[in-house]
N, C-alpha and C. Protein backbone atom coordinates (compact mmCIF):
# COMPACT_ATOMS: atom_id res chain seq x y z
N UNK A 1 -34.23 33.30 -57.40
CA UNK A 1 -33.91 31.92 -57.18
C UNK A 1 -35.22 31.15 -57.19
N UNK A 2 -35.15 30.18 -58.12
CA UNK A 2 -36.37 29.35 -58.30
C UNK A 2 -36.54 28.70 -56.86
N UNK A 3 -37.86 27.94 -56.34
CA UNK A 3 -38.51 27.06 -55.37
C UNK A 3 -37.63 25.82 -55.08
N UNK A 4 -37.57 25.38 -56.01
CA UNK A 4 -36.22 24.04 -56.10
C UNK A 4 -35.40 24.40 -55.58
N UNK A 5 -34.25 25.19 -56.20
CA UNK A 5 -32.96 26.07 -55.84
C UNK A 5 -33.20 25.87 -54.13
N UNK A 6 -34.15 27.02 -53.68
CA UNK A 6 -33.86 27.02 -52.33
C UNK A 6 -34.04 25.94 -51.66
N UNK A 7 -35.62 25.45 -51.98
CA UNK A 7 -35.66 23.92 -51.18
C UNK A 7 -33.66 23.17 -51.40
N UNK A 8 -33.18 22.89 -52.43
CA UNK A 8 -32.26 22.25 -52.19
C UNK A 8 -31.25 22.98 -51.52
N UNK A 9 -30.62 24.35 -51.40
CA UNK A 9 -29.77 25.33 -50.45
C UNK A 9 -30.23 25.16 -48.96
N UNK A 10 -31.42 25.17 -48.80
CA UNK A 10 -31.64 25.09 -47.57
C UNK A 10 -31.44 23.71 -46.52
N UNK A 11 -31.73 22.51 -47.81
CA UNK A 11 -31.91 21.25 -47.32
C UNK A 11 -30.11 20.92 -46.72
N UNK A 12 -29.01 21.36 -48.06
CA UNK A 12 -27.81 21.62 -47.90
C UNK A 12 -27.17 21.87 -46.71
N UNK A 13 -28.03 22.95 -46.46
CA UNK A 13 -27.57 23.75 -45.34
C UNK A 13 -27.92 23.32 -43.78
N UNK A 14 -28.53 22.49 -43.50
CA UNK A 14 -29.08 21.66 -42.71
C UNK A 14 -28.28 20.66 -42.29
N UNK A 15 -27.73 19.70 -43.67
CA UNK A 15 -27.42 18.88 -43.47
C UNK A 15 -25.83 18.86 -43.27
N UNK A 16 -25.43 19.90 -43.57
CA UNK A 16 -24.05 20.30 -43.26
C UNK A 16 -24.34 20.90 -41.60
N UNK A 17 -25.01 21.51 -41.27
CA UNK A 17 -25.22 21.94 -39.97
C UNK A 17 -25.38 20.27 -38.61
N UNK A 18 -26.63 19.45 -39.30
CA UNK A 18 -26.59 18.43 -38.51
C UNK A 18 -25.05 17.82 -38.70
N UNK A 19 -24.58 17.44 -39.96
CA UNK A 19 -23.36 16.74 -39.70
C UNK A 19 -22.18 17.02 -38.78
N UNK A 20 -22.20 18.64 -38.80
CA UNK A 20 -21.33 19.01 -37.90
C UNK A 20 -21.37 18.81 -36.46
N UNK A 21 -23.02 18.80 -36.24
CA UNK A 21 -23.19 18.76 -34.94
C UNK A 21 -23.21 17.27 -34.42
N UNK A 22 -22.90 16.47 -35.23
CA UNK A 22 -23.39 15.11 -35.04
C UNK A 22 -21.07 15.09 -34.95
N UNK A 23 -20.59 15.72 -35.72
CA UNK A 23 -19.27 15.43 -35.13
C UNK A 23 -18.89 15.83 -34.37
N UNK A 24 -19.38 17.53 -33.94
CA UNK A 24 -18.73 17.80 -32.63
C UNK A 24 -19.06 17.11 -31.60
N UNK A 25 -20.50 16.91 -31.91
CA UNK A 25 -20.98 15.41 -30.08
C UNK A 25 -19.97 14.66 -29.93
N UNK A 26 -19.36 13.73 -31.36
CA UNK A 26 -18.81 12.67 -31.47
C UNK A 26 -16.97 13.10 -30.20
N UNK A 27 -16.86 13.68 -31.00
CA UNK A 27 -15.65 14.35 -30.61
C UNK A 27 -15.73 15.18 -28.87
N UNK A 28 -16.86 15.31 -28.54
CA UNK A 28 -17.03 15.64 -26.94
C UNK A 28 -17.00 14.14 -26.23
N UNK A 29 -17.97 13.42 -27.27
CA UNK A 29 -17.96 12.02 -26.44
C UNK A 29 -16.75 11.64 -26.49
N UNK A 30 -15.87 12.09 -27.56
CA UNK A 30 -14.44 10.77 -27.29
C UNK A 30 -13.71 11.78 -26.14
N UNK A 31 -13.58 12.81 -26.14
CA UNK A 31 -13.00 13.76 -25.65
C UNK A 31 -13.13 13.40 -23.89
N UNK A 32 -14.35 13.22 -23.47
CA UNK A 32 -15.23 12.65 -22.20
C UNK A 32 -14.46 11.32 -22.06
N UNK A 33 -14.47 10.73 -22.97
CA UNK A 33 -14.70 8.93 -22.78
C UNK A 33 -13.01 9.50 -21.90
N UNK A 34 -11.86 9.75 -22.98
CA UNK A 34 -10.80 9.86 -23.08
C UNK A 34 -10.33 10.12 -21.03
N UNK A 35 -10.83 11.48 -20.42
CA UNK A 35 -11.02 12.31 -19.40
C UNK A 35 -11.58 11.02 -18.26
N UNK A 36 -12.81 10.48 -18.45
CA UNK A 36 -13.47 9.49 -17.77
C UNK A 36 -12.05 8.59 -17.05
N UNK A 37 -11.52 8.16 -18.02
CA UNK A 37 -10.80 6.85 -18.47
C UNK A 37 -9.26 7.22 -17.23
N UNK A 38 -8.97 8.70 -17.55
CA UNK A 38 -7.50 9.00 -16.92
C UNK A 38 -7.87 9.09 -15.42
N UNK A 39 -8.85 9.76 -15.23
CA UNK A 39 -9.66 10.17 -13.38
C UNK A 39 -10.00 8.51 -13.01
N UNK A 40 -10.53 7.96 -13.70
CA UNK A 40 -10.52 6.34 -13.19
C UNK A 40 -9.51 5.68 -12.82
N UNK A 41 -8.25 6.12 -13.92
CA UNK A 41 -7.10 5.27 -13.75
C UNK A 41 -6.36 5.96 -12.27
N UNK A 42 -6.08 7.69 -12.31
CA UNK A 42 -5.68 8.16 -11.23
C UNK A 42 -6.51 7.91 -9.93
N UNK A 43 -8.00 7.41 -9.45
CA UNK A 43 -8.49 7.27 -8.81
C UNK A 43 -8.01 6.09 -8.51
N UNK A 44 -8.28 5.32 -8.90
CA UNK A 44 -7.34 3.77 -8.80
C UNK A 44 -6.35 3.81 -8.38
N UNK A 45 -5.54 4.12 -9.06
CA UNK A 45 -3.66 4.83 -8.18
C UNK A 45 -4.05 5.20 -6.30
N UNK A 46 -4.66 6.44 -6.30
CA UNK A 46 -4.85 6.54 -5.16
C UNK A 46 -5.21 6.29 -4.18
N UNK A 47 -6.47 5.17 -4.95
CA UNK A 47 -6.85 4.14 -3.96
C UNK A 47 -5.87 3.01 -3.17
N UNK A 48 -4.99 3.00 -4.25
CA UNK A 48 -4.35 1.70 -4.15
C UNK A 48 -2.88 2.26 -3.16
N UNK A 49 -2.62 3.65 -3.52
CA UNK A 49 -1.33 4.28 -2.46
C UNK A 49 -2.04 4.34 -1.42
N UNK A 50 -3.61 4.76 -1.14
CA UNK A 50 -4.04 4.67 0.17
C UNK A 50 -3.81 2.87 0.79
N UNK A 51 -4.32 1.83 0.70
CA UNK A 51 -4.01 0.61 0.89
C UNK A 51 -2.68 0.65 0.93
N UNK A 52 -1.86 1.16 0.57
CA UNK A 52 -0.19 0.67 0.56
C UNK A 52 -0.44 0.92 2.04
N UNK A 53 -0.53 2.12 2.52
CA UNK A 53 -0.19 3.36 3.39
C UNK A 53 -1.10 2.11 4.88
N UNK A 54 -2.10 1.85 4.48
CA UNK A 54 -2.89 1.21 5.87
C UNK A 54 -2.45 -0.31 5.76
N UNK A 55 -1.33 -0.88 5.07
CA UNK A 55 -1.40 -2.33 5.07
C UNK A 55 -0.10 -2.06 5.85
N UNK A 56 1.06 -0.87 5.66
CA UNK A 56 2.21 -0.50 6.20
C UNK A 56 1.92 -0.36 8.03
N UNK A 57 0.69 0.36 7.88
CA UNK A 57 0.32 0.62 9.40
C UNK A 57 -0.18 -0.75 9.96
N UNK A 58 -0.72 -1.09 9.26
CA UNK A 58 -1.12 -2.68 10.12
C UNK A 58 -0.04 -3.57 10.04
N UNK A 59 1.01 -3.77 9.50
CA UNK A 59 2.20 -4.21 9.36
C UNK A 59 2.76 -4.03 10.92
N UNK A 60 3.01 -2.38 10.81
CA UNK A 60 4.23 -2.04 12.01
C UNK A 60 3.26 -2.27 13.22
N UNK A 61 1.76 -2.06 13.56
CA UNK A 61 0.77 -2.23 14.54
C UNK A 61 1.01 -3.76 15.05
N UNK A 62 1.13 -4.51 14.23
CA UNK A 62 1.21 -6.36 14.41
C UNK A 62 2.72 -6.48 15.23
N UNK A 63 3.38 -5.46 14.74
CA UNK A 63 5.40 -6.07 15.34
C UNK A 63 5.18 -5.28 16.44
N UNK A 64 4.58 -3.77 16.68
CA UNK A 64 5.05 -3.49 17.92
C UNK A 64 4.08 -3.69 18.81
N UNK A 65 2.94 -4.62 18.90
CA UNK A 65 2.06 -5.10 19.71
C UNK A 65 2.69 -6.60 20.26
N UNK A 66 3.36 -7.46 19.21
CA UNK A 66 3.75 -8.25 19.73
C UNK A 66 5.41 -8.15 20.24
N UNK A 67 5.98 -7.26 19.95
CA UNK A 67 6.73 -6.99 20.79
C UNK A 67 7.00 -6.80 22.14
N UNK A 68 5.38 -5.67 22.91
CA UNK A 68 5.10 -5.64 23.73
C UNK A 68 4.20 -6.70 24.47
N UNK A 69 3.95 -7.65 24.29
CA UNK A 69 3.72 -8.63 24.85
C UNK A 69 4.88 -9.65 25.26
N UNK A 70 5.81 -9.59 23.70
CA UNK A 70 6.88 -10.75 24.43
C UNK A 70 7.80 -9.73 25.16
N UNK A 71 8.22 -8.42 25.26
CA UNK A 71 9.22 -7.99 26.36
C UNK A 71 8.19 -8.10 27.58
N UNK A 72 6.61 -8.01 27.80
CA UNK A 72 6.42 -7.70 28.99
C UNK A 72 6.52 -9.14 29.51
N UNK A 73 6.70 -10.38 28.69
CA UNK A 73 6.28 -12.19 29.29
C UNK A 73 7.82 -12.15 29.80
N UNK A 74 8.92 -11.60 28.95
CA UNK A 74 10.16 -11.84 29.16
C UNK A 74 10.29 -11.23 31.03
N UNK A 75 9.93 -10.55 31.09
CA UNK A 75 9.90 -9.28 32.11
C UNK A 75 9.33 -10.53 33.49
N UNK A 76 7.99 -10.67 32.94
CA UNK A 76 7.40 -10.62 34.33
C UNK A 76 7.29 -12.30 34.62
N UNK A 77 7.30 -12.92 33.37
CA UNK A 77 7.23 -14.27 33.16
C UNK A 77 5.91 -14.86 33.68
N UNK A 78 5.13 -14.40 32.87
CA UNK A 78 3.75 -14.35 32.77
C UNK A 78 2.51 -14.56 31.87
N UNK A 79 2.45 -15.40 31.37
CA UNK A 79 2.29 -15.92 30.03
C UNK A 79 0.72 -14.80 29.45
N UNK A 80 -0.17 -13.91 30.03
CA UNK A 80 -0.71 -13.34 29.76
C UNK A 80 -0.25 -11.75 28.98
N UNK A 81 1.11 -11.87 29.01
CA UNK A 81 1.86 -11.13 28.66
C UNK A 81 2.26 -11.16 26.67
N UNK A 82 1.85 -12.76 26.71
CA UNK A 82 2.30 -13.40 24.96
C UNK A 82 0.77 -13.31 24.09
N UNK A 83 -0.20 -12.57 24.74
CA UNK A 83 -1.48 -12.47 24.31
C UNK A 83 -1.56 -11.68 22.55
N UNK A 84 -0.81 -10.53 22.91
CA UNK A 84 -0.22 -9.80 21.47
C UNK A 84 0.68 -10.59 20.46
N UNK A 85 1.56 -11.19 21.17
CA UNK A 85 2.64 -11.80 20.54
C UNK A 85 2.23 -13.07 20.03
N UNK A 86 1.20 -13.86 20.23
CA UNK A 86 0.30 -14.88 19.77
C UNK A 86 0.07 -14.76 18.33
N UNK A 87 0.11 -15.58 17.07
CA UNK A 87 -0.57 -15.38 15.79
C UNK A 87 0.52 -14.03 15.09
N UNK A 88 1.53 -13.77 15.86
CA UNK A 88 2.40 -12.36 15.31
C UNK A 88 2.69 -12.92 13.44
N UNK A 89 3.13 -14.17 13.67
CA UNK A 89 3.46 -14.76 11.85
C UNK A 89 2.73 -14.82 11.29
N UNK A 90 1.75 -15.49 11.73
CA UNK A 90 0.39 -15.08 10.10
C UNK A 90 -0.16 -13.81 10.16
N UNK A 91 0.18 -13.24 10.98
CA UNK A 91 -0.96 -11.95 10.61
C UNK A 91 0.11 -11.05 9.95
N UNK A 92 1.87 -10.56 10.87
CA UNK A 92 2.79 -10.01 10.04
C UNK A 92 3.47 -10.47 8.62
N UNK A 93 3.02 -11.89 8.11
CA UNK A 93 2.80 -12.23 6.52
C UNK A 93 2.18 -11.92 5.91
N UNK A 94 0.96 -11.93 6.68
CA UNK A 94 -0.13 -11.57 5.85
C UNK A 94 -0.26 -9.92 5.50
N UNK A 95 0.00 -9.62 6.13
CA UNK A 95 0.66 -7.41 5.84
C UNK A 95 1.50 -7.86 4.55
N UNK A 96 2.62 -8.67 4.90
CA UNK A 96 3.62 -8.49 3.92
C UNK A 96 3.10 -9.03 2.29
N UNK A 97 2.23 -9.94 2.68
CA UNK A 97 1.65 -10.18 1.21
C UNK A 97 0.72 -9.43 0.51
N UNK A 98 -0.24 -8.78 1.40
CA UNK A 98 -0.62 -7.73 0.96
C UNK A 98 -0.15 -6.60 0.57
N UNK A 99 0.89 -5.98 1.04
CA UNK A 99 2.06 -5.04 0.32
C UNK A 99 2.31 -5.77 -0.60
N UNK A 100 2.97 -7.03 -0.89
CA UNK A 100 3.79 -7.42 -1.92
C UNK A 100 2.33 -7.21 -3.35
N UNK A 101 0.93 -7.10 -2.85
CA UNK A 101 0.32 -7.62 -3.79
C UNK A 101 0.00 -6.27 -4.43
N UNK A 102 0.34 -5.45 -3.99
CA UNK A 102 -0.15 -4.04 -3.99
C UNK A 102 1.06 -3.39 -5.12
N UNK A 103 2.30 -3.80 -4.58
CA UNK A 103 3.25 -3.06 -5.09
C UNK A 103 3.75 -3.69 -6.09
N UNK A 104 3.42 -4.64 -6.71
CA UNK A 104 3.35 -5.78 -8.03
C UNK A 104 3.90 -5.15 -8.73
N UNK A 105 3.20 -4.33 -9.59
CA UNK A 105 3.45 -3.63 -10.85
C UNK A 105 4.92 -2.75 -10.50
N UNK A 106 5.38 -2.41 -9.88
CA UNK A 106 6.68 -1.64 -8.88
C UNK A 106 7.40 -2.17 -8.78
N UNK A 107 8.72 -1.96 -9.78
CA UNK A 107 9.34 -2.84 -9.75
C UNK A 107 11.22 -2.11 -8.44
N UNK A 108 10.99 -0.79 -8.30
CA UNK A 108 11.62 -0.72 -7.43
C UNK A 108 11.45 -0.61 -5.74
N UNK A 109 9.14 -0.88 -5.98
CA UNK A 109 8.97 -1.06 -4.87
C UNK A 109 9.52 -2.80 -4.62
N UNK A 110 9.49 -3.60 -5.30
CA UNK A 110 9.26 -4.45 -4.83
C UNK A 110 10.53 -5.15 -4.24
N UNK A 111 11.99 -4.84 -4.39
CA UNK A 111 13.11 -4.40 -3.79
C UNK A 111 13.08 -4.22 -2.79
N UNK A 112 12.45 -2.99 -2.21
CA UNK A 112 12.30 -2.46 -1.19
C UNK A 112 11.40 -3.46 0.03
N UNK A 113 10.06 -3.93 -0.41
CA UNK A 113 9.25 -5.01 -0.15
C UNK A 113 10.02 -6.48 0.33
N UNK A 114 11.24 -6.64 -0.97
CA UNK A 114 11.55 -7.83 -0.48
C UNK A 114 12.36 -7.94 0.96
N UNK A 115 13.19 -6.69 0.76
CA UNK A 115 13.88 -6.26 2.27
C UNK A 115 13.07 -5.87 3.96
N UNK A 116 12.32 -5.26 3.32
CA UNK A 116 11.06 -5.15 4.04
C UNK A 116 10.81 -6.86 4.70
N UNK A 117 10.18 -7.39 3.74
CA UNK A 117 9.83 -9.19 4.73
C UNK A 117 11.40 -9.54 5.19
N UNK A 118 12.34 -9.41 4.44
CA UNK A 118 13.15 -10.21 5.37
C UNK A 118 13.58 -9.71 6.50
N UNK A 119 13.57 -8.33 6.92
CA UNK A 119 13.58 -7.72 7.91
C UNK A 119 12.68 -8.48 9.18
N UNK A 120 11.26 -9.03 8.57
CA UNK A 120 10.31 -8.70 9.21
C UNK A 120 10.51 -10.31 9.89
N UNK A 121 10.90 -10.95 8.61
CA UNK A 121 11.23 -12.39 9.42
C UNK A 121 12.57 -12.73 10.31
N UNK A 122 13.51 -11.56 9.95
CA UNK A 122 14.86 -11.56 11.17
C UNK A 122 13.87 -10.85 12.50
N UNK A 123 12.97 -10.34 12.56
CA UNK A 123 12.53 -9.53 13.57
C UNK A 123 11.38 -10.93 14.80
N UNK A 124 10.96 -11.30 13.28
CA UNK A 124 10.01 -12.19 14.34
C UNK A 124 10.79 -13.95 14.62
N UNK A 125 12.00 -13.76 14.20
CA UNK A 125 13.03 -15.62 14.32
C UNK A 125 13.89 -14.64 15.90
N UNK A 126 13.93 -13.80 15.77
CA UNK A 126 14.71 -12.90 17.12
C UNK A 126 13.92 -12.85 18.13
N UNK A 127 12.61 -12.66 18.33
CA UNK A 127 11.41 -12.92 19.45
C UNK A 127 11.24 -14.17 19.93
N UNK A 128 11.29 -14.96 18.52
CA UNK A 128 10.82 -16.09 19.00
C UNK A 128 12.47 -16.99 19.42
N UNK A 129 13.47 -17.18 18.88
CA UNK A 129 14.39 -17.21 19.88
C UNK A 129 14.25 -17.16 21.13
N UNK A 130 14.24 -15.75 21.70
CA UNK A 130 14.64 -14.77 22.62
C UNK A 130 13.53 -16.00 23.82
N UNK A 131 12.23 -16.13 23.06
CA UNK A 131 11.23 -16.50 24.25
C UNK A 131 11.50 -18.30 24.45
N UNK A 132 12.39 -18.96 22.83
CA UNK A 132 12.54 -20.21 23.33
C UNK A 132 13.67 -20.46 23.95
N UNK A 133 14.75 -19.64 24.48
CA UNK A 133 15.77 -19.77 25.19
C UNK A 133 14.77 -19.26 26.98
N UNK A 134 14.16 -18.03 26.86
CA UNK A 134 13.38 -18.70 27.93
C UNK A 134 12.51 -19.17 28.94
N UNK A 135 11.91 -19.98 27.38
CA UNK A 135 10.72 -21.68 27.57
C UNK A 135 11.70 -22.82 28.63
N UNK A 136 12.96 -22.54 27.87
CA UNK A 136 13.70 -23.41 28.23
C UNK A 136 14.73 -22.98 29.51
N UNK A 137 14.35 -22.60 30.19
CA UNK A 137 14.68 -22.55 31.72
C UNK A 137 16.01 -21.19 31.37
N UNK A 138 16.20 -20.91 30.50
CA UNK A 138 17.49 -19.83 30.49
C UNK A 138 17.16 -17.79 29.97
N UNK A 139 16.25 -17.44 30.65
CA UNK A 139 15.55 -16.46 30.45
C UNK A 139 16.75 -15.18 30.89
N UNK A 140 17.38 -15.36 31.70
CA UNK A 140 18.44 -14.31 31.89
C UNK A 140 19.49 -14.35 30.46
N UNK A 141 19.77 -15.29 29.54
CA UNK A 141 20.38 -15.31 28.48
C UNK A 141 19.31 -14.86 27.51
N UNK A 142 18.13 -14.81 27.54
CA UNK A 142 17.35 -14.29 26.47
C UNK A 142 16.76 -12.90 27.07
N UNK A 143 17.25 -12.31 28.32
CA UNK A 143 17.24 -10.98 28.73
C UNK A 143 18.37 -10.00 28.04
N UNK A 144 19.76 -10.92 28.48
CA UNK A 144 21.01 -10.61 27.69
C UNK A 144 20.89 -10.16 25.97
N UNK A 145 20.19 -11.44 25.28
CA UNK A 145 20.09 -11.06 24.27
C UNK A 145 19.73 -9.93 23.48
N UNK A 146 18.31 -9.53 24.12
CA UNK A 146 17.91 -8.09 24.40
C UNK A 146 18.70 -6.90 24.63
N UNK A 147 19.50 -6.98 25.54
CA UNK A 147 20.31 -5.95 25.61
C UNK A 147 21.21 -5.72 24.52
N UNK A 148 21.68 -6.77 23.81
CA UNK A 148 22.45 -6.38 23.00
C UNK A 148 21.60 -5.62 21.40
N UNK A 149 20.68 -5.09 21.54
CA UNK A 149 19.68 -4.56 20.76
C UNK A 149 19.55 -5.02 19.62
N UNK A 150 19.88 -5.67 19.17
CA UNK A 150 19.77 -6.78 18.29
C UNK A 150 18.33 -6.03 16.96
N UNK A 151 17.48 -6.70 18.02
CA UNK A 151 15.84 -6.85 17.79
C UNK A 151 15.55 -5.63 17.45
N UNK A 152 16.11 -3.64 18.10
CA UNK A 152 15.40 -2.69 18.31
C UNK A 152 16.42 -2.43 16.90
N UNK A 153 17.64 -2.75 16.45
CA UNK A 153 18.02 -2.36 15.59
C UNK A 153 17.48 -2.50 13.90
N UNK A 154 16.54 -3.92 14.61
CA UNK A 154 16.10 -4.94 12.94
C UNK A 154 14.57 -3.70 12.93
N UNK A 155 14.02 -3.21 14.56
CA UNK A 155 12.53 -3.11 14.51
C UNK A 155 13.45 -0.98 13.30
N UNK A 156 14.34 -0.38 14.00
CA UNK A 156 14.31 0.75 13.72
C UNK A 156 14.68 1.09 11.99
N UNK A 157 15.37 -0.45 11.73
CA UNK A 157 15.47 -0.41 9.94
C UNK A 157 14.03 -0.63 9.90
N UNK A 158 13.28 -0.93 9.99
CA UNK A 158 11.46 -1.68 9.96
C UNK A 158 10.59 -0.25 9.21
N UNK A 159 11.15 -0.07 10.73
CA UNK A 159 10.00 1.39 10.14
C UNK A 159 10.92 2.51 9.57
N UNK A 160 11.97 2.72 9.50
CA UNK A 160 12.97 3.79 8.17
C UNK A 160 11.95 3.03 7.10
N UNK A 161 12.14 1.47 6.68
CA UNK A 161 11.51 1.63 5.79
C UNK A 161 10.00 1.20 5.34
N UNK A 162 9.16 1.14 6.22
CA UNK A 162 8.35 1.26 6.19
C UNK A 162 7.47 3.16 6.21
N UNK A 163 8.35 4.09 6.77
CA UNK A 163 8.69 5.19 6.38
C UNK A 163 8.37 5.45 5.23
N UNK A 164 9.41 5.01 4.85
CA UNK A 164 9.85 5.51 3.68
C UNK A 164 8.52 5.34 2.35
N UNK A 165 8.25 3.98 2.47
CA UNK A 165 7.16 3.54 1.83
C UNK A 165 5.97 4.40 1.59
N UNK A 166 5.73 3.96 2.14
CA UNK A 166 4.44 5.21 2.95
C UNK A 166 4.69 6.64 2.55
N UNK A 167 5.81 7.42 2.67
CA UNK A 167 5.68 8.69 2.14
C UNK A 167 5.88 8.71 0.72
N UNK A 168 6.34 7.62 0.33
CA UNK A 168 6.69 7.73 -1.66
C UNK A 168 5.45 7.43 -2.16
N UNK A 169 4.22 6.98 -1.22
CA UNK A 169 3.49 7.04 -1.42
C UNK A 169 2.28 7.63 -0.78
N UNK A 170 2.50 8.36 -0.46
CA UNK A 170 1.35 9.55 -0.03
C UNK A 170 1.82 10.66 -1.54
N UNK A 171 3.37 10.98 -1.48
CA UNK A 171 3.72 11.57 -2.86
C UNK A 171 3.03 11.42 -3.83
N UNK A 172 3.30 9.92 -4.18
CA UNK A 172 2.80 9.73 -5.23
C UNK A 172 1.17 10.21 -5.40
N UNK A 173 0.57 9.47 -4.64
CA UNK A 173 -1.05 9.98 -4.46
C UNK A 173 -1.41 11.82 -4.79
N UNK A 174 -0.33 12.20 -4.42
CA UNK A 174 -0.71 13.22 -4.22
C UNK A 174 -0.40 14.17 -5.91
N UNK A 175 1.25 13.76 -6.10
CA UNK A 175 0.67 14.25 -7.99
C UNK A 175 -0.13 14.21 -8.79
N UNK A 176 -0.93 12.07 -8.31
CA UNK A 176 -2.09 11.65 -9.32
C UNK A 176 -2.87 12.34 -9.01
N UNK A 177 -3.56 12.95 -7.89
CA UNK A 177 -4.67 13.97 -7.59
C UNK A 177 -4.29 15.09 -8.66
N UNK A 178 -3.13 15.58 -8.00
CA UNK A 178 -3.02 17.06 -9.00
C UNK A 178 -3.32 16.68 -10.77
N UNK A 179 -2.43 15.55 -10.99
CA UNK A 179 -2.85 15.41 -12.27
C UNK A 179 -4.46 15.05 -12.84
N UNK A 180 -5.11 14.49 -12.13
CA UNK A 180 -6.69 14.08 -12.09
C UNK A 180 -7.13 15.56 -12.80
């Protein structure tokens, strides 16, 4: 084989070698990019089922704190008693909008969500009732009211589904991991 010959076999052979290697990179990088892209998206997911999970807890933390303030004012008639129960509507909206903002894309969470607030607003129009019947001099009728459990029935649908929430989403979190 003449000098030429090889110089050009060899040069050949090179350049078929770099090209390949210049596609398999290509093809690790898309391969990577591809991998990057799904662990981001499932990381995200889980971030975001974690937030479901602590906006649910600060939700039910806000109703049964001010709960226990307005049964203990009802009780002792003691207005240091409404200290919890103070600010209960903007702060238990503000849970609920933050769930609602969370579970957006969800369209059978958000069903669930909508029942969820109205629960939450039969729960807190029933307190506040209960304490303006009695503001207004008739506190043994807003003791009565109480008894008829009314309030413990709206609080025990509350957390079934706030429950519920919360574990469809710890679930969920927990496939996107496996799948990650």
């Amino acid at each position: 084989m003449r000098t030429d010959e090889l110089k050009t076999t060899v040069a050949s052979w090179w350049r078929w070698v770099m090209t390949t290697s210049i596609v398999l990179l290509a093809a690790l990088g898309a391969m990577t990019a591809v991998q990057y892209t799904r662990l981001n998206t499932a990381y995200g997911d889980i971030e975001r089922s974690e937030h479901i999970g602590h906006a649910v807890d600060r939700l039910l933390a806000v109703l049964v704190n001010a709960e226990t303030g307005y049964r203990g004012y009802l009780l002792t008639d003691n207005a240091v008693f409404l200290e919890p129960y103070r600010g209960v509507d903007r702060a238990a909206h503000e849970a609920v909008v933050e769930l609602t903002a969370l579970v957006a894309r969800d369209e059978t969470r958000r069903g669930e969500l909508s029942r969820l607030a109205q629960l939450v607003d039969d729960r807190l129009l029933e307190m506040s009732s209960n304490l303006a019947l009695s503001d207004a001099g008739r506190r043994e009728q807003a003791i009565a009211s109480i008894r008829q459990a009314r309030g413990k029935r709206i609080m025990d649908e509350i957390r079934t589904l706030a429950s519920r929430l919360k574990a469809e989403e710890q679930s969920l979190a927990a496939a996107r991991a496996e799948q990650a």
